[in-house]
C-alpha atoms as a PDB file:
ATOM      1  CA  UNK A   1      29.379 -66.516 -57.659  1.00  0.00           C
ATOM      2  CA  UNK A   2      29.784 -66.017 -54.101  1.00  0.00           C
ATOM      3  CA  UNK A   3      27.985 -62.934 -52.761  1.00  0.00           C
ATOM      4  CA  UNK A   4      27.930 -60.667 -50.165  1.00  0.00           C
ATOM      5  CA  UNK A   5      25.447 -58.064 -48.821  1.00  0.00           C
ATOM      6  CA  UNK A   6      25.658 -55.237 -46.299  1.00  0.00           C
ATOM      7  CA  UNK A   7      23.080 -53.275 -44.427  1.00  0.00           C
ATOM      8  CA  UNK A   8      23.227 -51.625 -41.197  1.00  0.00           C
ATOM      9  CA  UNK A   9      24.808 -48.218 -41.844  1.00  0.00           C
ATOM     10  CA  UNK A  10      22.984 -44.659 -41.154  1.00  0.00           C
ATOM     11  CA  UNK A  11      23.838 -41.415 -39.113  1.00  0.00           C
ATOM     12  CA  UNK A  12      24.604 -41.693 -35.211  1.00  0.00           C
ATOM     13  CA  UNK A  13      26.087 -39.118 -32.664  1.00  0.00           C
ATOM     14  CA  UNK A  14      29.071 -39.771 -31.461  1.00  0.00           C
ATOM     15  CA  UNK A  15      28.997 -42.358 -28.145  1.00  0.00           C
ATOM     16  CA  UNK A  16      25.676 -44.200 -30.243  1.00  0.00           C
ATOM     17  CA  UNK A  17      25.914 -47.483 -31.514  1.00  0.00           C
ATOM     18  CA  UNK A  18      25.277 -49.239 -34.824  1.00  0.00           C
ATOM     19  CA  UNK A  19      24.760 -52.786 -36.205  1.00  0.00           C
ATOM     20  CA  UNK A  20      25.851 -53.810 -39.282  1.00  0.00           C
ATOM     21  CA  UNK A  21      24.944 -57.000 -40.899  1.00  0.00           C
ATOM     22  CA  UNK A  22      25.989 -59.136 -43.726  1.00  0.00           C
ATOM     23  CA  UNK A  23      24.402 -61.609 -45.963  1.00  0.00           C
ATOM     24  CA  UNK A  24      25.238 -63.844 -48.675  1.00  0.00           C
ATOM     25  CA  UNK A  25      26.729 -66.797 -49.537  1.00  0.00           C
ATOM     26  CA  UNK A  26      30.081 -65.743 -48.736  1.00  0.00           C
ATOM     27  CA  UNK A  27      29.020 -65.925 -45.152  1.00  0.00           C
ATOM     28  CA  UNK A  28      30.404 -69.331 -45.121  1.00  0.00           C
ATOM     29  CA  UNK A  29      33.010 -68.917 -47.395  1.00  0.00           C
ATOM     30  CA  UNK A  30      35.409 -71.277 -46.681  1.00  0.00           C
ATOM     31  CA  UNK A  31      38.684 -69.015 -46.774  1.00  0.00           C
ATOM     32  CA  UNK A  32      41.036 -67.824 -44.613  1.00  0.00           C
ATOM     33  CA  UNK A  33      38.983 -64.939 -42.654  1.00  0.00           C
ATOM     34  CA  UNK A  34      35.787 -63.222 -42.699  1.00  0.00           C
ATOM     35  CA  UNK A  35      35.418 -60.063 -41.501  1.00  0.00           C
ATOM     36  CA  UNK A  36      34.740 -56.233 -42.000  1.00  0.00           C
ATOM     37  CA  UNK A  37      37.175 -53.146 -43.558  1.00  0.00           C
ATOM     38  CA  UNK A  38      36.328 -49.501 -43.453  1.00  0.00           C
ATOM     39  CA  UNK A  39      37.009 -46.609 -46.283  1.00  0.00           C
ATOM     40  CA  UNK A  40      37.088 -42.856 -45.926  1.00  0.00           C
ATOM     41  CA  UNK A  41      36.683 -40.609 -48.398  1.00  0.00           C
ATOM     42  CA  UNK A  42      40.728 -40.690 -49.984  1.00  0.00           C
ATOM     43  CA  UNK A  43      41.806 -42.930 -47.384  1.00  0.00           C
ATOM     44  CA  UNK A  44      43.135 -46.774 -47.159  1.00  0.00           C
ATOM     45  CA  UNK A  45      41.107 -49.401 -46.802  1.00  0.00           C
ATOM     46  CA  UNK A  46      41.632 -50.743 -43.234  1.00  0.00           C
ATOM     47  CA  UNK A  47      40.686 -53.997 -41.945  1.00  0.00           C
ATOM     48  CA  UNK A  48      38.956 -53.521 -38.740  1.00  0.00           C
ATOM     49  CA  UNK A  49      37.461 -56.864 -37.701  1.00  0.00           C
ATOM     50  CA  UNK A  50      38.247 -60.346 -38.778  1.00  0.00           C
ATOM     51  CA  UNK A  51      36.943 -64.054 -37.824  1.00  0.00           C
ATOM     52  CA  UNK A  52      39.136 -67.001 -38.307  1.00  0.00           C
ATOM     53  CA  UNK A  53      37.325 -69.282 -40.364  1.00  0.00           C
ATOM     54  CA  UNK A  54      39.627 -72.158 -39.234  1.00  0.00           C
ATOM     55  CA  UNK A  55      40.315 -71.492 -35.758  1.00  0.00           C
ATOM     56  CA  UNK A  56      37.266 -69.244 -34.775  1.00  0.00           C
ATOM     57  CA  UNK A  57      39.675 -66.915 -33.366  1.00  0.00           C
ATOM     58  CA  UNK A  58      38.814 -63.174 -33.695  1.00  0.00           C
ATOM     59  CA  UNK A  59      40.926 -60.245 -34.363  1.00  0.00           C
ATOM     60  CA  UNK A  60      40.257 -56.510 -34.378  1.00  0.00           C
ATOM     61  CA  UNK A  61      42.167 -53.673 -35.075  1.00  0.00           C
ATOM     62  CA  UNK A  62      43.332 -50.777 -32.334  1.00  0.00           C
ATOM     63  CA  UNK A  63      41.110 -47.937 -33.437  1.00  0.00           C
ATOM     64  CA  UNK A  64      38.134 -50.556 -32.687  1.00  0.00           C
ATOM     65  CA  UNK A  65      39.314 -52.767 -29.806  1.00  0.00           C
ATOM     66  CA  UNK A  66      36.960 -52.673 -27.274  1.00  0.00           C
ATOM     67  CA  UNK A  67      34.029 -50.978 -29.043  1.00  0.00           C
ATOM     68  CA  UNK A  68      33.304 -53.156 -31.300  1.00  0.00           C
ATOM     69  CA  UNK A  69      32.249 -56.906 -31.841  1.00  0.00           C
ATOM     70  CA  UNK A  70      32.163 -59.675 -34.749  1.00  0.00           C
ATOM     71  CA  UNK A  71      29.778 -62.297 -34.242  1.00  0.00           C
ATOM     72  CA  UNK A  72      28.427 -64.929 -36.972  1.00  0.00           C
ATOM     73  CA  UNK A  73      24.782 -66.147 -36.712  1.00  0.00           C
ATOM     74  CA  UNK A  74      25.667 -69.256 -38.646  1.00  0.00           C
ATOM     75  CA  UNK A  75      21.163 -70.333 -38.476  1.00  0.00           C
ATOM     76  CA  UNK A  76      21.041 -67.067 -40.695  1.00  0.00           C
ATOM     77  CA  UNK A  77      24.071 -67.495 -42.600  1.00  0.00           C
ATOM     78  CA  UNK A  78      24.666 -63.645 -41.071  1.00  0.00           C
ATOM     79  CA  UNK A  79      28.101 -62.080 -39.947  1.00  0.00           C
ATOM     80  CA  UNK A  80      27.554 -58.565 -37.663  1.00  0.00           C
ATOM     81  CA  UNK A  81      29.427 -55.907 -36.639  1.00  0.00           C
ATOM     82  CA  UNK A  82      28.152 -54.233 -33.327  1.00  0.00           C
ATOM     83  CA  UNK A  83      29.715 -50.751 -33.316  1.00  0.00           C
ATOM     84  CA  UNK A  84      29.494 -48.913 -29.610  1.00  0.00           C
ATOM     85  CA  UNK A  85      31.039 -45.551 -28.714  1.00  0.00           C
ATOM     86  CA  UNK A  86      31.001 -44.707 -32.128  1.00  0.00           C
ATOM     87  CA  UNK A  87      33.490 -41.948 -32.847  1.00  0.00           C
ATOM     88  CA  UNK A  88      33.036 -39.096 -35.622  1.00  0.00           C
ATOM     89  CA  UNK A  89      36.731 -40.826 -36.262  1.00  0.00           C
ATOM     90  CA  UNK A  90      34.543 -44.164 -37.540  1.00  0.00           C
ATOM     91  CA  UNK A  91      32.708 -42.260 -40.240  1.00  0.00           C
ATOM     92  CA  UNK A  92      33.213 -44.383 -43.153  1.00  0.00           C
ATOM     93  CA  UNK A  93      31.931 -47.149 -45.917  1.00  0.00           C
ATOM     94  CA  UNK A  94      31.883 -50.158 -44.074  1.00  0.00           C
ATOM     95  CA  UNK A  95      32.921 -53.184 -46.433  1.00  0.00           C
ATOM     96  CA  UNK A  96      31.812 -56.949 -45.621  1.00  0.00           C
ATOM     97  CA  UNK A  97      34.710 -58.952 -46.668  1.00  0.00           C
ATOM     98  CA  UNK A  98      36.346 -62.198 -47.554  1.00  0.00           C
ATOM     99  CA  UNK A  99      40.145 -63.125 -47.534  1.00  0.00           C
ATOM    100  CA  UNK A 100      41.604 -59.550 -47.693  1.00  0.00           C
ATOM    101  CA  UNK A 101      44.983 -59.258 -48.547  1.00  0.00           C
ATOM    102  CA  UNK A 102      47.949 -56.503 -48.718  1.00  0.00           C
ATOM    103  CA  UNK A 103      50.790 -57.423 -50.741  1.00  0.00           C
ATOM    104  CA  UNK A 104      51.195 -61.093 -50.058  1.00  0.00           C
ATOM    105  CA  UNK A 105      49.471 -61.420 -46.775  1.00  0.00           C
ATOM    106  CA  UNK A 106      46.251 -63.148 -46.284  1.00  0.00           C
ATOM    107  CA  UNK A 107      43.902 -60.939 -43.800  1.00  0.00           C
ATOM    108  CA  UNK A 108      46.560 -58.414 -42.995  1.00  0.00           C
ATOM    109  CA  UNK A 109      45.963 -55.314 -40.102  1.00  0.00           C
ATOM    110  CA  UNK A 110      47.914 -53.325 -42.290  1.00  0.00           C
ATOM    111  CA  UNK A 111      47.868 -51.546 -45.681  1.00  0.00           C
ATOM    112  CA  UNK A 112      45.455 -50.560 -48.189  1.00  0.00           C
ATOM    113  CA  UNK A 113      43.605 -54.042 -48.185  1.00  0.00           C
ATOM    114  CA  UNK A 114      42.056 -55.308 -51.105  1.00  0.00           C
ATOM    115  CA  UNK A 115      39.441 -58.181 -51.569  1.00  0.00           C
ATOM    116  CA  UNK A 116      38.118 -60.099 -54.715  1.00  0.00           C
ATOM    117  CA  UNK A 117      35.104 -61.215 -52.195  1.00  0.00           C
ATOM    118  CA  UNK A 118      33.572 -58.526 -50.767  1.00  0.00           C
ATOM    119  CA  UNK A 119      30.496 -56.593 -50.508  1.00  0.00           C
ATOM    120  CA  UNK A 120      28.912 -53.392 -52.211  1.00  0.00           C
ATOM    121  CA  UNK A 121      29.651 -51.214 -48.955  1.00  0.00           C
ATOM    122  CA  UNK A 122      27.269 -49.380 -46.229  1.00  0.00           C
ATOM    123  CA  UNK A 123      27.752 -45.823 -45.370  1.00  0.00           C
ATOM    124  CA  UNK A 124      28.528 -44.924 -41.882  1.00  0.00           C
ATOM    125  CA  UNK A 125      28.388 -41.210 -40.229  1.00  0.00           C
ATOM    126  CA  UNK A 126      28.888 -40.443 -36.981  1.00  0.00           C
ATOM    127  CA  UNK A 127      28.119 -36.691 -36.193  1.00  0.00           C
ATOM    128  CA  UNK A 128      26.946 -34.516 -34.247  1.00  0.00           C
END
């Protein structure tokens, strides 16, 4: 059963930074895409961050470009998600993730995303 574990989240003010991590054997899943999705209360699921498995190539979506980073620590079988300038805007549960999908795309920037591999989530709040 492939497995994967989040930690990371907590309060910040708004401009902090955060580090989430992500363990498991589905670190080296084998898919399509690895990568991170957020969830506010009543809200979508939105794929924020995603690393090619095949190509290496990494992808992030516009409300994060430029604050945040993906990296894999493949020693530590460990994916991250270094979060800077957080906004109260990036207050959500923070989902480690396998081969999302919307409709019948594979690791889609758009939609409600869904995943059959993913983790149990980590709550981030950014606040002041």
């Amino acid at each position: 059963q492939v497995q994967l574990t989040e930690s990371g989240g907590g309060s910040v003010q708004p401009g902090g930074s955060l580090r989430l991590s992500c363990s498991g054997s589905g670190v080296s899943y084998t898919g399509n895409c690895l990568g991170w999705f957020r969830q506010t209360p009543g809200g979508e699921r939105e794929a924020i961050a995603a690393l090619y498995i095949g190509s290496g190539g990494r992808r992030y979506a516009d409300s994060v470009k430029g604050r945040f980073t993906i990296s894999r620590d493949n020693d530590k079988n460990t994916l991250y998600l270094q979060m800077d300038r957080l906004l109260p805007g990036d207050t959500a549960v923070y989902y480690c993730a396998a081969d999302w999908y919307y409709r019948a795309t594979m690791c889609p920037f758009h939609g409600d995303v869904e995943s059959r591999v993913r983790g149990q989530g980590t709550q981030v709040t950014v606040s002041s």
